[in-house]
PDB file of N, CA and C in Angstrom:
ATOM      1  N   UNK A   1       7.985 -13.016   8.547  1.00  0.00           N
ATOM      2  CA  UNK A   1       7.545 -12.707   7.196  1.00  0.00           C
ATOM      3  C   UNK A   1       8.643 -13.109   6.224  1.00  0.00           C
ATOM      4  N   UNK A   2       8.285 -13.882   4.992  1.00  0.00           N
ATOM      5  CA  UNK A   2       9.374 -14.213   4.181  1.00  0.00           C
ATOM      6  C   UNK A   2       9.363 -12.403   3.450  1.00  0.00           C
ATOM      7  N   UNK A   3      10.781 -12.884   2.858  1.00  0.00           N
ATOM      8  CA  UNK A   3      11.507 -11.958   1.650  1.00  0.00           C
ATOM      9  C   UNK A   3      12.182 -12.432   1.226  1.00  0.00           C
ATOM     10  N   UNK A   4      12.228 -11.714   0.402  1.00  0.00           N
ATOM     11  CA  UNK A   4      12.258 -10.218  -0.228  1.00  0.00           C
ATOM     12  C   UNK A   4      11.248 -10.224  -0.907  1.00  0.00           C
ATOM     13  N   UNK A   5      10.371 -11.332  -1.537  1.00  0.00           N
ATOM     14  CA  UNK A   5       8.825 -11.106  -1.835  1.00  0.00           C
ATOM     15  C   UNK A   5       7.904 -11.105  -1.845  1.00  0.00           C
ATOM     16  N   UNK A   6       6.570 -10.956  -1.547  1.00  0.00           N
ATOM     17  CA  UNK A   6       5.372 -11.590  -1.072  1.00  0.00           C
ATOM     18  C   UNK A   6       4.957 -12.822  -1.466  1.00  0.00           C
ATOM     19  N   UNK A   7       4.709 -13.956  -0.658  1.00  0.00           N
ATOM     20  CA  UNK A   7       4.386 -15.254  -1.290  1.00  0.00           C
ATOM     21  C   UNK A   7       2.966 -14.862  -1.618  1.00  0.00           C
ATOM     22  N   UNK A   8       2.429 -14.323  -1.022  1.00  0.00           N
ATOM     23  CA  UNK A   8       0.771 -14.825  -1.305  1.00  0.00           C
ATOM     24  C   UNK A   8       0.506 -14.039  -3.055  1.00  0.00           C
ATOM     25  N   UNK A   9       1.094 -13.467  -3.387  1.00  0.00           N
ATOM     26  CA  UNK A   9       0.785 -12.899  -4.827  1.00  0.00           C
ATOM     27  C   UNK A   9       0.745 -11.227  -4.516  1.00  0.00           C
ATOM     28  N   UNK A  10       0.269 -10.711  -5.640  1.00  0.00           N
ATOM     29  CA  UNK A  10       0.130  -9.167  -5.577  1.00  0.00           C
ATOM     30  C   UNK A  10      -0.936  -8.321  -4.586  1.00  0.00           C
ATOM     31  N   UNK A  11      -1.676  -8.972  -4.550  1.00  0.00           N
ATOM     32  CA  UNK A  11      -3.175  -8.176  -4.381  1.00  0.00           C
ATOM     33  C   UNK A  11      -4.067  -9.362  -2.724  1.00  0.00           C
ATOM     34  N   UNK A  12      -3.547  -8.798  -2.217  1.00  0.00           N
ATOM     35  CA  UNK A  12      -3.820  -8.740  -0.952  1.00  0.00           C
ATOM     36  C   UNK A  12      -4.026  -7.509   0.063  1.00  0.00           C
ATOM     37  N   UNK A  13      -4.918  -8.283   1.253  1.00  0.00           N
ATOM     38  CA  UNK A  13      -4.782  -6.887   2.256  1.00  0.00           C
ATOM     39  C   UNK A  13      -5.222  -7.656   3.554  1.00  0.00           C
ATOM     40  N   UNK A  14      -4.735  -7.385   4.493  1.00  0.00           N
ATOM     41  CA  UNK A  14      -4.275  -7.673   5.960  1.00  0.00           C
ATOM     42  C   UNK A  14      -5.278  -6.832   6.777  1.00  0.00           C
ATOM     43  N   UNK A  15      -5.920  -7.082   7.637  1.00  0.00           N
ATOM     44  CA  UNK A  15      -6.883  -6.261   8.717  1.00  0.00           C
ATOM     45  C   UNK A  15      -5.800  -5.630   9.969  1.00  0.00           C
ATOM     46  N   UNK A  16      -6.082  -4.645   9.775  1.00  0.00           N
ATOM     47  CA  UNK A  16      -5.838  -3.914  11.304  1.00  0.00           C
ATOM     48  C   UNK A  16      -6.738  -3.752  12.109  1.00  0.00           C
ATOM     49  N   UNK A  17      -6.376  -4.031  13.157  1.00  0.00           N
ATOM     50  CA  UNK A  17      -7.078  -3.748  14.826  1.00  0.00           C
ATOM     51  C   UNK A  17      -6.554  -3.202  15.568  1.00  0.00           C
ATOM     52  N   UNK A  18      -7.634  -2.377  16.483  1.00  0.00           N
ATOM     53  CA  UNK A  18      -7.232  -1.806  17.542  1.00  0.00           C
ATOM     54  C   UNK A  18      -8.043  -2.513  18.611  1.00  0.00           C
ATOM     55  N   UNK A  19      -7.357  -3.080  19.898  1.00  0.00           N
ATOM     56  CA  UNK A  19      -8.262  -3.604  20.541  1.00  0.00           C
ATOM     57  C   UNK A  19      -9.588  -4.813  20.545  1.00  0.00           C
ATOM     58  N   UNK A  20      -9.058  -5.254  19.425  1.00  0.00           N
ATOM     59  CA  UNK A  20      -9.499  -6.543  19.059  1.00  0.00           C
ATOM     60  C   UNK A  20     -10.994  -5.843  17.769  1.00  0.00           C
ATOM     61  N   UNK A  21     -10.879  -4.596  17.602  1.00  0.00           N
ATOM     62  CA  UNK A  21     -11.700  -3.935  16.231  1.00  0.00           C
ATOM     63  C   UNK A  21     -11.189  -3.730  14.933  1.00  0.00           C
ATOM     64  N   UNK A  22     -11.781  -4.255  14.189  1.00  0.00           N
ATOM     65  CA  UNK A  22     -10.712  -3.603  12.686  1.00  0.00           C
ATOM     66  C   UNK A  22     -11.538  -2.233  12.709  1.00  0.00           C
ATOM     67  N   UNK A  23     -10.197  -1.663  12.433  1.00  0.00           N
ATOM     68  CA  UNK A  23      -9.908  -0.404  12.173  1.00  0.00           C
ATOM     69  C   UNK A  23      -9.266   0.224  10.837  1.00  0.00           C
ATOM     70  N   UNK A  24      -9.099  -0.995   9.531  1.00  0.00           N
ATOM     71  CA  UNK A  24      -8.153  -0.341   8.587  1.00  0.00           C
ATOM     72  C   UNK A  24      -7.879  -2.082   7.684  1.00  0.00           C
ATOM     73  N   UNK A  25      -6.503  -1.883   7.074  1.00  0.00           N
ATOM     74  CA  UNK A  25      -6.697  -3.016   6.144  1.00  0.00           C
ATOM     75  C   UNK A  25      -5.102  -2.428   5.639  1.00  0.00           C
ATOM     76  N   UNK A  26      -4.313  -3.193   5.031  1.00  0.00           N
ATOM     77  CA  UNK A  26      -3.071  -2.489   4.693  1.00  0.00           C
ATOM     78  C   UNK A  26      -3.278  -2.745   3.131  1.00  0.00           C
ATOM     79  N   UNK A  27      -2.189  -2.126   2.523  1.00  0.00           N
ATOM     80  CA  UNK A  27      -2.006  -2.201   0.759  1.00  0.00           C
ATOM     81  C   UNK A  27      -0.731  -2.518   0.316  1.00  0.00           C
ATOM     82  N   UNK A  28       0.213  -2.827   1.052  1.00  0.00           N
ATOM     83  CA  UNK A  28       1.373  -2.909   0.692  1.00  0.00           C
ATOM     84  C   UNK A  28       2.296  -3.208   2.045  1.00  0.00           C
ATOM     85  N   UNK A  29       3.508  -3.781   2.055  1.00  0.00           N
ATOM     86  CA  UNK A  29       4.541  -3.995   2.919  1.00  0.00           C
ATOM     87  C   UNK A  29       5.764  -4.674   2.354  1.00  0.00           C
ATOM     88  N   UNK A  30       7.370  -3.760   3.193  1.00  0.00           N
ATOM     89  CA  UNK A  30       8.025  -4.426   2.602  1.00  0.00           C
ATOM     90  C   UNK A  30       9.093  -4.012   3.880  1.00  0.00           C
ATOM     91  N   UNK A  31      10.197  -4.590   3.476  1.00  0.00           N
ATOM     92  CA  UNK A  31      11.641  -4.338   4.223  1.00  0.00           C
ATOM     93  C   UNK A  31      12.173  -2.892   4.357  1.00  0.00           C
ATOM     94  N   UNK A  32      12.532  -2.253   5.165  1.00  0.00           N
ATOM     95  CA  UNK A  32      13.560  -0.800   5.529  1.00  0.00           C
ATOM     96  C   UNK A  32      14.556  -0.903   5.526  1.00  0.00           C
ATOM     97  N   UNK A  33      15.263  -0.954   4.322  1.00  0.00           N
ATOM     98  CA  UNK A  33      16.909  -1.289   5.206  1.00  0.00           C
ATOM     99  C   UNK A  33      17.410  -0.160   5.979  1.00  0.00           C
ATOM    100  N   UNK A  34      16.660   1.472   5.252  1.00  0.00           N
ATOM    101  CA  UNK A  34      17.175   2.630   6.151  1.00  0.00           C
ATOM    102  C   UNK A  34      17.180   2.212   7.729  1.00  0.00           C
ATOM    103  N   UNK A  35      15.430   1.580   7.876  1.00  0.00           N
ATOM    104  CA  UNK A  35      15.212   1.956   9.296  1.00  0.00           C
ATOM    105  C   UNK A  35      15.326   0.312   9.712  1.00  0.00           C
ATOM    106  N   UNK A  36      15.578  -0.603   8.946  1.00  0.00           N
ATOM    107  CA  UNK A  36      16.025  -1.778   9.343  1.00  0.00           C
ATOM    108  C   UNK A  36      15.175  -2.823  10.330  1.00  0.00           C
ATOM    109  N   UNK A  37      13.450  -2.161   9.808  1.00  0.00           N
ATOM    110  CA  UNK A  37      12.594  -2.914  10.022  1.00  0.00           C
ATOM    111  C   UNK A  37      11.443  -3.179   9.367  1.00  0.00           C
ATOM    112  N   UNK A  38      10.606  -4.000   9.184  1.00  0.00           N
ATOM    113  CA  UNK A  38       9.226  -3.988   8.119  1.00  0.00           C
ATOM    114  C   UNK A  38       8.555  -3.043   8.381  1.00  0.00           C
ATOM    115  N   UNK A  39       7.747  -2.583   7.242  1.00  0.00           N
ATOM    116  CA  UNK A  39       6.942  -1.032   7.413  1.00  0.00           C
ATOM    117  C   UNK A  39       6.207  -1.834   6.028  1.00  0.00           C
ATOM    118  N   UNK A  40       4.956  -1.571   6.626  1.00  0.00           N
ATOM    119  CA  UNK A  40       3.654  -1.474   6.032  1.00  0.00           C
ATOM    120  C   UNK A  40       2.760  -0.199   5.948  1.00  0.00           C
ATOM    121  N   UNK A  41       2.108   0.159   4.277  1.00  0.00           N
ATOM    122  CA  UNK A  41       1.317   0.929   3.921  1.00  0.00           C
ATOM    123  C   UNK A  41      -0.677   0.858   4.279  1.00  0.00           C
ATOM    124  N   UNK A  42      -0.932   1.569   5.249  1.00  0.00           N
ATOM    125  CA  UNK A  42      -2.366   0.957   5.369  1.00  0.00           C
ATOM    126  C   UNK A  42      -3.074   1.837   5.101  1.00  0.00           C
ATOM    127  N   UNK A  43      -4.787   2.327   5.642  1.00  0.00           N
ATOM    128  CA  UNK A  43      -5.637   2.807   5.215  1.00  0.00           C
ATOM    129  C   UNK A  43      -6.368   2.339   6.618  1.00  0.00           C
ATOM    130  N   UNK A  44      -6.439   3.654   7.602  1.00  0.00           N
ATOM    131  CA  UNK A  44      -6.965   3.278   9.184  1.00  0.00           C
ATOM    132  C   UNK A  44      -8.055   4.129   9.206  1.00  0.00           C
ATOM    133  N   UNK A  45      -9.018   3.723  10.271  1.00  0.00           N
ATOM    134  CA  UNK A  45      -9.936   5.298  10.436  1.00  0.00           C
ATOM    135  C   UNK A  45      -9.214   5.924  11.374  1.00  0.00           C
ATOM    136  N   UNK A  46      -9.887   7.144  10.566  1.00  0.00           N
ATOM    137  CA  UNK A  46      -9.139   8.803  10.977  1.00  0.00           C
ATOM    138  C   UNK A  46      -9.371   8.784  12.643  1.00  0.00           C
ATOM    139  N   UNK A  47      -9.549   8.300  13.303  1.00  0.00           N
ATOM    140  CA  UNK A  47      -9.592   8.574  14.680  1.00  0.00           C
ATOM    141  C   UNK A  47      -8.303   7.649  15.503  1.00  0.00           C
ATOM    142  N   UNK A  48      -7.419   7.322  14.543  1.00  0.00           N
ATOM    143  CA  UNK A  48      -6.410   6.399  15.047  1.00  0.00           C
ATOM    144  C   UNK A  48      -5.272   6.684  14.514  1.00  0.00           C
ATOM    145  N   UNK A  49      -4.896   7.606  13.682  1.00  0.00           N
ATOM    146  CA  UNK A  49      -4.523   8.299  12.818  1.00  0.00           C
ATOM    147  C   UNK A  49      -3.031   8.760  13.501  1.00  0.00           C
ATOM    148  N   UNK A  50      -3.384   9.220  15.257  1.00  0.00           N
ATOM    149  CA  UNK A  50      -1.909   9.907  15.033  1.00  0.00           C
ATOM    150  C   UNK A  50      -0.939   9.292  15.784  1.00  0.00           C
ATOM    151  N   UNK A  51       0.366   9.719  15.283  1.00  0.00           N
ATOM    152  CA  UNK A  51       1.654   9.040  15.386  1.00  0.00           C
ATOM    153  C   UNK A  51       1.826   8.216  16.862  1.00  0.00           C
ATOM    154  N   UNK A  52       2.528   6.915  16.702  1.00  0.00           N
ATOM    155  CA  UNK A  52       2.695   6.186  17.934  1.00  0.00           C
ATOM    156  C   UNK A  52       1.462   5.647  18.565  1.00  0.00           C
ATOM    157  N   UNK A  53       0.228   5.764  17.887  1.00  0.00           N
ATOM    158  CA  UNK A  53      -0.836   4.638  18.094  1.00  0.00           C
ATOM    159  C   UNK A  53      -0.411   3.481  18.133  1.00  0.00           C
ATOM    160  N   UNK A  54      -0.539   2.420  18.650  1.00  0.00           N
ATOM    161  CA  UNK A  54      -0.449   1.227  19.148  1.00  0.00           C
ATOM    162  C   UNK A  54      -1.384   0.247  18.219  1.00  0.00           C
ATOM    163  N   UNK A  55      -1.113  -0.598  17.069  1.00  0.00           N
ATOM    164  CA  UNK A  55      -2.330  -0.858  16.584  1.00  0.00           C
ATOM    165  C   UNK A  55      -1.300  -3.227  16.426  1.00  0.00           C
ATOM    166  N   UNK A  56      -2.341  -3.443  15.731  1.00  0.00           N
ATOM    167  CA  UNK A  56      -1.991  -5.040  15.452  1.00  0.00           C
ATOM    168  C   UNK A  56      -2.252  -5.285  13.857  1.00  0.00           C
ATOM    169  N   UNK A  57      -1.536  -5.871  13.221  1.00  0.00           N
ATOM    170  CA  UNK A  57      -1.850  -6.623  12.190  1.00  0.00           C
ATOM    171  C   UNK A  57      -2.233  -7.792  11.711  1.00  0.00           C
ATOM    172  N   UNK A  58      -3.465  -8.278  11.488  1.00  0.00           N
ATOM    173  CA  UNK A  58      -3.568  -9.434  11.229  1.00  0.00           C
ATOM    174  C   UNK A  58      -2.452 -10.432  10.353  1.00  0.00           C
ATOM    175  N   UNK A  59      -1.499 -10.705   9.820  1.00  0.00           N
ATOM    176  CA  UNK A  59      -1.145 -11.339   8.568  1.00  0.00           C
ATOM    177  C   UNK A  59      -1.463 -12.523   8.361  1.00  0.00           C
ATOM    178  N   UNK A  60      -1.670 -12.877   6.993  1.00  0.00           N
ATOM    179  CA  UNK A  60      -1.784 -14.366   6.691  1.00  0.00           C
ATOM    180  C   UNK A  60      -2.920 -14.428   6.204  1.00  0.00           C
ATOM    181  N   UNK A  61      -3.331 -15.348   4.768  1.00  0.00           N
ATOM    182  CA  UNK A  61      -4.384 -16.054   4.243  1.00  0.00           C
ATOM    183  C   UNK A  61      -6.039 -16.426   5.439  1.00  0.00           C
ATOM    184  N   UNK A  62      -6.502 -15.916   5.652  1.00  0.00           N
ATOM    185  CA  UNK A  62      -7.791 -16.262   6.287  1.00  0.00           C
ATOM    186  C   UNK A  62      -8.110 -17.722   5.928  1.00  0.00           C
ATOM    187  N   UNK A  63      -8.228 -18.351   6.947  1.00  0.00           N
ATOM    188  CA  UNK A  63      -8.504 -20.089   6.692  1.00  0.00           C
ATOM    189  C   UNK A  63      -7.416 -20.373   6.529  1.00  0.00           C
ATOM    190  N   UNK A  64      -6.094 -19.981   7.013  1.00  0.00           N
ATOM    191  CA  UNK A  64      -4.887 -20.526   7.206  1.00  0.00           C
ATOM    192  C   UNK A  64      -4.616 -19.691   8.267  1.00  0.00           C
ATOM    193  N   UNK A  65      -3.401 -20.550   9.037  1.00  0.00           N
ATOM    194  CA  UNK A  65      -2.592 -19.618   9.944  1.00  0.00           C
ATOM    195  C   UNK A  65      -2.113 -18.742   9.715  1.00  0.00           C
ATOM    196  N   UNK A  66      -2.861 -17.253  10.743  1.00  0.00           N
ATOM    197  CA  UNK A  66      -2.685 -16.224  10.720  1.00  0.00           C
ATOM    198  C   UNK A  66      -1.661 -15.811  11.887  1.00  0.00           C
ATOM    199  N   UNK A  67      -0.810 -14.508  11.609  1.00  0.00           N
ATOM    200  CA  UNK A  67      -0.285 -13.780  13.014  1.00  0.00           C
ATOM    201  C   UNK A  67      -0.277 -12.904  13.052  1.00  0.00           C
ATOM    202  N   UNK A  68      -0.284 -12.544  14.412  1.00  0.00           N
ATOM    203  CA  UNK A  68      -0.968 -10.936  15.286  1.00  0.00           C
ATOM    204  C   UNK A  68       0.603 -10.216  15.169  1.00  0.00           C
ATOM    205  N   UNK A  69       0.822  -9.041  14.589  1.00  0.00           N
ATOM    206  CA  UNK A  69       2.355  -8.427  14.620  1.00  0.00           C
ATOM    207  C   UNK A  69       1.555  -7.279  15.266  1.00  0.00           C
ATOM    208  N   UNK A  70       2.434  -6.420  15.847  1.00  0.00           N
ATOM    209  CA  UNK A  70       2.386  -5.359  17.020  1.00  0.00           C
ATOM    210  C   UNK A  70       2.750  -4.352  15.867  1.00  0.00           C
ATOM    211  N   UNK A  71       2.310  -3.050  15.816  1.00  0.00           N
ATOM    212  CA  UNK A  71       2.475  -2.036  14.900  1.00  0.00           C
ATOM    213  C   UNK A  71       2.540  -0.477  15.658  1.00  0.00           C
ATOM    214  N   UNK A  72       3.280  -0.110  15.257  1.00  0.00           N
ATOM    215  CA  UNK A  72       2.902   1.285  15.252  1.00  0.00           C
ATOM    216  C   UNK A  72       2.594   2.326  14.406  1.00  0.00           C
ATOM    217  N   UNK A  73       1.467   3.268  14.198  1.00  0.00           N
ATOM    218  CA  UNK A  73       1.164   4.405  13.194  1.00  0.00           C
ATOM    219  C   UNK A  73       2.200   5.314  13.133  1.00  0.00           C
ATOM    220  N   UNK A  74       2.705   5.809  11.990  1.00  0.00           N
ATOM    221  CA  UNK A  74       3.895   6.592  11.846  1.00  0.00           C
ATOM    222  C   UNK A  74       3.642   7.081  10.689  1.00  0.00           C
ATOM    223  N   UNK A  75       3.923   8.589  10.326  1.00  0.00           N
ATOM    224  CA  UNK A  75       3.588   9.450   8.954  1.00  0.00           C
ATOM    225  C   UNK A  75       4.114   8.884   8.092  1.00  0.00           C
ATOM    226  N   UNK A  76       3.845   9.107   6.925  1.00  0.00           N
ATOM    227  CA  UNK A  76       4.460   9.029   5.692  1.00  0.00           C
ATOM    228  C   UNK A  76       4.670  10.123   4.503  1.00  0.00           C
ATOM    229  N   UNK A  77       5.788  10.472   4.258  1.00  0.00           N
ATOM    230  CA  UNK A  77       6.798   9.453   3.884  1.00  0.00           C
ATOM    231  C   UNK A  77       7.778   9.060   5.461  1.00  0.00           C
ATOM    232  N   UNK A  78       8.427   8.220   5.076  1.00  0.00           N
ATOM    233  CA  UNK A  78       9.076   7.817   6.469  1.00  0.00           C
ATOM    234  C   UNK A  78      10.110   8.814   6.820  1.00  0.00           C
ATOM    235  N   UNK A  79      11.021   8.403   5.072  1.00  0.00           N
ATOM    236  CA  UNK A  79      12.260   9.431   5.067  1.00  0.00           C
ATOM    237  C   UNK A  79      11.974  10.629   4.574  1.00  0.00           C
ATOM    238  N   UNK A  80      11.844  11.952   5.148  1.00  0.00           N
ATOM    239  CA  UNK A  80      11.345  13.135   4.185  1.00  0.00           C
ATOM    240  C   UNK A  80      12.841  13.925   3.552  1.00  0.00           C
ATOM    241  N   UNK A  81      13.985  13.387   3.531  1.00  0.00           N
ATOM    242  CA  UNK A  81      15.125  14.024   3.241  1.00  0.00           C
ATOM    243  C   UNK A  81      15.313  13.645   1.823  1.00  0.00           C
ATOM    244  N   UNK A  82      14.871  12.166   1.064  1.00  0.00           N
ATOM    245  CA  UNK A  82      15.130  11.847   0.282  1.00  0.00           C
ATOM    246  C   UNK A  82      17.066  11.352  -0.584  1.00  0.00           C
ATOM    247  N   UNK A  83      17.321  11.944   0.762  1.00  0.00           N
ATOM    248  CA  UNK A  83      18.996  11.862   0.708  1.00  0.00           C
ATOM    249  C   UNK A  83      19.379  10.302   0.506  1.00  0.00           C
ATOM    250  N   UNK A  84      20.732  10.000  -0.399  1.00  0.00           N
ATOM    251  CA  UNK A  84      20.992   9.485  -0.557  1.00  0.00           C
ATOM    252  C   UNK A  84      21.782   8.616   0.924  1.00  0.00           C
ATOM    253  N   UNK A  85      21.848   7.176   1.503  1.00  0.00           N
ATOM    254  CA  UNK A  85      22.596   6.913   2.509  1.00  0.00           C
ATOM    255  C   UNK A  85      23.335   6.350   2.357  1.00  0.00           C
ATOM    256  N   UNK A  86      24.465   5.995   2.983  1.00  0.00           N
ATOM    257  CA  UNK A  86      26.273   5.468   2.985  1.00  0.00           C
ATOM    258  C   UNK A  86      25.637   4.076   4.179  1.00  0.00           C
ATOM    259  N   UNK A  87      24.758   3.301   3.965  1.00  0.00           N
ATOM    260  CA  UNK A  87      24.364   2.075   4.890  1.00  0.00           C
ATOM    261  C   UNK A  87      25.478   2.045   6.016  1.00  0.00           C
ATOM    262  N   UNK A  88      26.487   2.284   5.796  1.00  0.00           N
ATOM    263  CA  UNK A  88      27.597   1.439   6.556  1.00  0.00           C
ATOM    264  C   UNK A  88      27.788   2.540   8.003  1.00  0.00           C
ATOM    265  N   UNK A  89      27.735   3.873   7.349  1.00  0.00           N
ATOM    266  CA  UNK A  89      27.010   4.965   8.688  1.00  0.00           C
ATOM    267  C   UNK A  89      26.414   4.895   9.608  1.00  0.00           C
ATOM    268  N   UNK A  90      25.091   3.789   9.699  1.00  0.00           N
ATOM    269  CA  UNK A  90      24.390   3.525  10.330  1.00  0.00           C
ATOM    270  C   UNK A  90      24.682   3.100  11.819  1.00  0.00           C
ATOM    271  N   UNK A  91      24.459   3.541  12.478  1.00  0.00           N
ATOM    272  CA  UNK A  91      24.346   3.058  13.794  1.00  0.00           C
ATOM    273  C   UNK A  91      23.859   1.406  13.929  1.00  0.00           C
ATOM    274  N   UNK A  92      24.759   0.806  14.885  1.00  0.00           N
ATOM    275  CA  UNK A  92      24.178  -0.951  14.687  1.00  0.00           C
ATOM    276  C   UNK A  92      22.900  -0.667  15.197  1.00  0.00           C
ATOM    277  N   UNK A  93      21.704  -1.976  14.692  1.00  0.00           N
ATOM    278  CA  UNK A  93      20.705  -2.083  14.954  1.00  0.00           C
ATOM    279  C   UNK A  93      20.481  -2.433  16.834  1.00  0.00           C
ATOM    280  N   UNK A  94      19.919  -1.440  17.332  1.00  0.00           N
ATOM    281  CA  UNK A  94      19.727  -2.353  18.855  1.00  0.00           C
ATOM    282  C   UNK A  94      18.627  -3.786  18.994  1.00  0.00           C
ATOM    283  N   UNK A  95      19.692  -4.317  20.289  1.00  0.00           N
ATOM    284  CA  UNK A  95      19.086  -5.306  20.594  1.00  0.00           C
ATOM    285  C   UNK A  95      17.140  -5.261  20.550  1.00  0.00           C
ATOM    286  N   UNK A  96      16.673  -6.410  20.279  1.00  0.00           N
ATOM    287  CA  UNK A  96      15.241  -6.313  20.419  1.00  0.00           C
ATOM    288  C   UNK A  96      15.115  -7.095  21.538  1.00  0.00           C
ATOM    289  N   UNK A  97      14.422  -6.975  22.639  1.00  0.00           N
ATOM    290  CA  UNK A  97      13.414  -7.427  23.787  1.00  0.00           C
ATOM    291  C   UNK A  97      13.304  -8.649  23.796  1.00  0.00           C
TER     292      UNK A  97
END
């Protein structure tokens, strides 16, 4: 995914699936530097709802190349402390797979 801004413009929305079903559609996505990974805002049915569901994101313009990203459902707000962070605190990011 490029950044730091959305190429495709403002007003878009991405299909979620579960199992090859849409299940939802997102409204927003952007960078974590807290959690130091992309996090997207969606809108799923309520039967998929709770935490650590396993779901996919479509991204990309329909009639252009699209890609399948691996997701997981997680509450929101992310951070409920609202605390200010010292970045440099952070534990290094672990290796990814």
């Amino acid at each position: 995914m490029e950044m730091p801004q959305e190429p495709r413009g403002y007003l878009y929305a991405d299909k979620i699936l579960k199992d090859g079903k849409v299940i939802g559609t997102t409204s927003s996505r952007g960078y974590s530097a807290y959690f130091r990974e992309m996090i997207s805002l969606c809108v799923i049915d309520l039967e998929f709802h709770q935490p650590g569901t396993e779901v996919t994101v479509v991204w990309g313009n329909p009639g252009s190349p699209q890609r399948e990203i691996k997701a997981r459902v997680v509450p929101a707000p992310y951070k409920t402390d609202r605390a200010r962070v010292d970045f440099n605190t952070l534990p290094p990011t672990p290796p990814r797979g």
